[in-house]
Protein backbone atom coordinates (compact mmCIF):
# COMPACT_ATOMS: atom_id res chain seq x y z
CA UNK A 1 -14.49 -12.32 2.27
CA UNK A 2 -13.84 -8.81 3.14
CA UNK A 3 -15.77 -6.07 1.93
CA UNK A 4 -12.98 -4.36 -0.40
CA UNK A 5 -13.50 -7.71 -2.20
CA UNK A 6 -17.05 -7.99 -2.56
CA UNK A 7 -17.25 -4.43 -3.55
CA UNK A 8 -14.64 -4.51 -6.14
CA UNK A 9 -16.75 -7.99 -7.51
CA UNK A 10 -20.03 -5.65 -7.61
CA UNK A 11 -18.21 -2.92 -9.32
CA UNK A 12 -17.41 -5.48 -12.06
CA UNK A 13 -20.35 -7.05 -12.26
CA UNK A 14 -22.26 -3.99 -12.71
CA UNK A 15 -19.50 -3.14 -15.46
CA UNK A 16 -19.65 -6.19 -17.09
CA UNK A 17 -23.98 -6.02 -17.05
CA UNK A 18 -23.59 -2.43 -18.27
CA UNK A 19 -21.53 -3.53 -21.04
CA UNK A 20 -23.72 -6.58 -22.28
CA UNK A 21 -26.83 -3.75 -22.18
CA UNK A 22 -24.88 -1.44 -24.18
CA UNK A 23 -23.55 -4.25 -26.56
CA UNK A 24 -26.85 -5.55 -27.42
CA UNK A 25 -28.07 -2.20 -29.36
CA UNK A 26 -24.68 -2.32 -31.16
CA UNK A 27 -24.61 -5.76 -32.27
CA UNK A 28 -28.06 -5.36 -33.65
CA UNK A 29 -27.34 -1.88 -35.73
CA UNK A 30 -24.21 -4.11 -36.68
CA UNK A 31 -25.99 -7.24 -37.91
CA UNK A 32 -28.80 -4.41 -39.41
CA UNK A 33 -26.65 -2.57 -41.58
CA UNK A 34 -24.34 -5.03 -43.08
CA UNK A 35 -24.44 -5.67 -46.89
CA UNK A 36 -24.77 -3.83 -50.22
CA UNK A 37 -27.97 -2.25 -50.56
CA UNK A 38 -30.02 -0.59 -53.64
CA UNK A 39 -30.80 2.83 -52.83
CA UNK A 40 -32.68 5.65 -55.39
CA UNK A 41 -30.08 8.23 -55.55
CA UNK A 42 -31.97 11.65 -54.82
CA UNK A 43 -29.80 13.99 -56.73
CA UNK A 44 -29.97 11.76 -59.72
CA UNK A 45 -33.48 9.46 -59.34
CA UNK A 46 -31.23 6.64 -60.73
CA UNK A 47 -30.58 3.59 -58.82
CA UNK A 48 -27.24 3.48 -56.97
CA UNK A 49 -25.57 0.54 -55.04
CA UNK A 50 -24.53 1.41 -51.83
CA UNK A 51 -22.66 -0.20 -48.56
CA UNK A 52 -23.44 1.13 -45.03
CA UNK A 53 -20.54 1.66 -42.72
CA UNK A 54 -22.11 -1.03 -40.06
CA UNK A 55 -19.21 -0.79 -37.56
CA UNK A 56 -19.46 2.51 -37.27
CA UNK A 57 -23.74 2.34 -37.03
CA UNK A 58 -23.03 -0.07 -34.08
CA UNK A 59 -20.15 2.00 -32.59
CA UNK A 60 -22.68 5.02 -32.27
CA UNK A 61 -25.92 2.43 -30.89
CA UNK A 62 -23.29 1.36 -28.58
CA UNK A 63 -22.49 4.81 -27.39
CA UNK A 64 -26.22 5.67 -27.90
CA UNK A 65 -25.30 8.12 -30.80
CA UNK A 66 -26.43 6.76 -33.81
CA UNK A 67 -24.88 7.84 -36.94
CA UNK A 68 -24.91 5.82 -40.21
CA UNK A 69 -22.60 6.95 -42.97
CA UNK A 70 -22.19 5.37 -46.34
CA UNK A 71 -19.01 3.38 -46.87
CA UNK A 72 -19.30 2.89 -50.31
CA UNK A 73 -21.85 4.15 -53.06
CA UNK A 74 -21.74 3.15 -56.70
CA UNK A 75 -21.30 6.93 -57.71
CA UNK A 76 -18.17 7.39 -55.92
CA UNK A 77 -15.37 9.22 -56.24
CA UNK A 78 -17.31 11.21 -58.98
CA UNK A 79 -19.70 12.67 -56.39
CA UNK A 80 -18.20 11.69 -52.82
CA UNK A 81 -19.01 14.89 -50.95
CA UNK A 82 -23.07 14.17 -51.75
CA UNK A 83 -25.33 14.99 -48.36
CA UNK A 84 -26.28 10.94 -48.40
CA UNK A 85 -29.69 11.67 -48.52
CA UNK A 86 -29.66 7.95 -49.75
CA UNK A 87 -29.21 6.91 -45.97
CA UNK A 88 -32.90 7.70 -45.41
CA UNK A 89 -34.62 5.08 -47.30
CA UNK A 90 -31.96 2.51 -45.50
CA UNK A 91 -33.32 3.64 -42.18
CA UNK A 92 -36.74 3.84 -43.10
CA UNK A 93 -36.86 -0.53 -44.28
CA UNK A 94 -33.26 -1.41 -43.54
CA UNK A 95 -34.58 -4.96 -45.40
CA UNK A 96 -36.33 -3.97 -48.10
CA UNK A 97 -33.05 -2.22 -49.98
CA UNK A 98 -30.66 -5.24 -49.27
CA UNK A 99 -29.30 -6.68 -52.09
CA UNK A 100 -29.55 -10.26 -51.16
CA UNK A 101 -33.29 -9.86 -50.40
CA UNK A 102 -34.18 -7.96 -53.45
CA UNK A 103 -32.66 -11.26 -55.62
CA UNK A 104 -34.64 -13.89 -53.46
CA UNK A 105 -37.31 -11.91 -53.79
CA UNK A 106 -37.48 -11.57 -57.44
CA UNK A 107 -36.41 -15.51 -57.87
CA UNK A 108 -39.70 -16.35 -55.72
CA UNK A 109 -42.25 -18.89 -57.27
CA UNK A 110 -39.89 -18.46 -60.26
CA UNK A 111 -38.92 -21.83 -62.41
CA UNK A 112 -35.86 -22.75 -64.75
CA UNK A 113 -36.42 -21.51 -68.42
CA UNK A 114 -34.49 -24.93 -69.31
CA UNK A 115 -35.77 -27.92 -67.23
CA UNK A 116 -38.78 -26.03 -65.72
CA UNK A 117 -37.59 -26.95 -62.38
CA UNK A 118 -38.76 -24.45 -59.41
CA UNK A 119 -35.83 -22.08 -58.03
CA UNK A 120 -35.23 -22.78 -54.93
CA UNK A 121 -35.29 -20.22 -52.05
CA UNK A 122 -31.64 -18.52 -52.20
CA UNK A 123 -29.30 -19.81 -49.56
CA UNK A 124 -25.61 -19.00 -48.36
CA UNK A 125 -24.88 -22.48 -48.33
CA UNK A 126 -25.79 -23.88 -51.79
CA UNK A 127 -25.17 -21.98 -54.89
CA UNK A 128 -26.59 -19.14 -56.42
CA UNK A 129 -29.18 -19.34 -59.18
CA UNK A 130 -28.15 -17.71 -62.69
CA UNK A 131 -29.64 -15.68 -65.64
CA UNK A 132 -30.52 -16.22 -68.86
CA UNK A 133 -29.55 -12.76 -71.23
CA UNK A 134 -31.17 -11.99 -74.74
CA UNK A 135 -28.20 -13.48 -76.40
CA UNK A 136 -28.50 -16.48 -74.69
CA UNK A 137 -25.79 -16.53 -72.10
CA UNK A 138 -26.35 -17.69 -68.38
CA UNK A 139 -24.19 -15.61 -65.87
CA UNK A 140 -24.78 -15.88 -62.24
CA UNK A 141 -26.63 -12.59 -60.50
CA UNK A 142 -23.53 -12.12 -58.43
CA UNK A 143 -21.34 -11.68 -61.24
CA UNK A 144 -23.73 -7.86 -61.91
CA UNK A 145 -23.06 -4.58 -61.04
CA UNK A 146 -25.29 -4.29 -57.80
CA UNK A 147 -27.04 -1.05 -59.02
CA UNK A 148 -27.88 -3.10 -62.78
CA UNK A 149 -29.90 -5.64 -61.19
CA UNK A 150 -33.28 -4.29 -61.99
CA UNK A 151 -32.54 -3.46 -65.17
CA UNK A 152 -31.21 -7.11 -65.58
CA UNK A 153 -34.15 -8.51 -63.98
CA UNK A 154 -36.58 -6.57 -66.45
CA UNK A 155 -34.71 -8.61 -69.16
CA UNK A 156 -33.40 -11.99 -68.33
CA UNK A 157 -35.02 -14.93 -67.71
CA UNK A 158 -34.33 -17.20 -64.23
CA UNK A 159 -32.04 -20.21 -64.92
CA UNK A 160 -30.87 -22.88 -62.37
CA UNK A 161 -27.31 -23.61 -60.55
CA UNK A 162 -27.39 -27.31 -62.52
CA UNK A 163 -28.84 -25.88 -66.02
CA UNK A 164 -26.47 -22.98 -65.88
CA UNK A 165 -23.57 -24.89 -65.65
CA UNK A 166 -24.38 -27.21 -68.29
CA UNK A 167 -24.79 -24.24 -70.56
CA UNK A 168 -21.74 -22.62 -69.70
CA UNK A 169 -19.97 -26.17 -70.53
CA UNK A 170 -21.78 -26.43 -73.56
CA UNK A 171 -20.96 -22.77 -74.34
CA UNK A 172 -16.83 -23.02 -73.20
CA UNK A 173 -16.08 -26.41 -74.95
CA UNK A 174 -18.74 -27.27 -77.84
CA UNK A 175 -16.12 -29.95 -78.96
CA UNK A 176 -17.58 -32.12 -76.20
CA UNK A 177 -21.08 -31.78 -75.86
CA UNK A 178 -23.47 -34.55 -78.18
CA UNK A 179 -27.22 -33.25 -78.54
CA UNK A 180 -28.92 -36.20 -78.70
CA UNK A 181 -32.74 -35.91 -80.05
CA UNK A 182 -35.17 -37.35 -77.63
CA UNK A 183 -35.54 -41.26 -78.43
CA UNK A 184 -39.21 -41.91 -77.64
CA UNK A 185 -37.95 -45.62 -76.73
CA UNK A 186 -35.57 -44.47 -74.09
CA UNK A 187 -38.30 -42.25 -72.01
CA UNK A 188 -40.29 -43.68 -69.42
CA UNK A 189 -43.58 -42.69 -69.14
């Protein structure tokens, strides 16, 4: 090997090593900031659903400037030139304000108003527990307005995946559905 070669493969490995060390900060802002988020809105105290740009948070922890902008808020266009005060409580508990969080959080230890079966723990894999409304309706908790959710919460009751669609079939297509009363001959004890 001559030495033009083995400096050229040092020069590369050092690039390549300075690149994983840089990419490592970056990756983690990215993975960080991802993902709608409930933020108090300071010019308005009200609650406001917001989305942080994450590639750009991990293009500046890459570059070792960090900068996190909003990519979406809730009040936009009406007020898109705010300060994003907002972004402050996002970096102070990055995983307090996620969305996804807030919703397992509030389904914890919670059971099915129908069959009084525990909720179990949210998962991306399996689907999504639902809600039970005032007039009786079940719609899922991703089917709301990110920044009604603790309103929602203050007023439905937890319902789930297999109770909520039987009620939406029983709802949709009442033609097909028998209630049968309980037959104290058919239950086993």
């Amino acid at each position: 090997m001559t030495v033009t070669l083995v400096v050229i493969l040092a020069v590369i490995l050092l690039a390549v090593g300075l690149f994983v060390f840089r990419a490592i900060p970056g990756v983690r802002a990215y993975l960080d900031f991802r993902g709608r988020r409930l933020v108090t809105c300071p010019e308005t105290s009200n609650t406001a659903a917001v989305q942080v740009d994450s590639g750009q948070a991990a293009a500046g922890a890459f570059l070792s400037e960090p900068t996190l902008r909003l990519k979406e808020c809730s009040r936009w266009p009406e007020r898109q030139g705010c300060g994003q005060e907002c972004l402050q409580q996002i970096e102070a508990d990055p995983e307090k304000c996620l969305v996804w969080n807030i919703v397992a959080k509030w389904y914890e230890g919670k059971v099915c108003v129908f069959c009084r079966k525990p909720i179990r723990p949210l998962s991306h894999m399996e689907h999504a527990p639902a809600l039970l409304g005032r007039e009786f309706r079940t719609i899922e908790w991703k089917d709301v307005r990110p920044e009604e959710l603790p309103a929602i919460f203050s007023t439905h009751q937890p319902v789930c995946w297999d109770c909520h669609v039987a009620e939406t079939f029983r709802r949709k297509h009442p033609e097909l559905v028998v209630d049968r009363r309980p037959d104290p001959k058919r239950i086993l004890l």
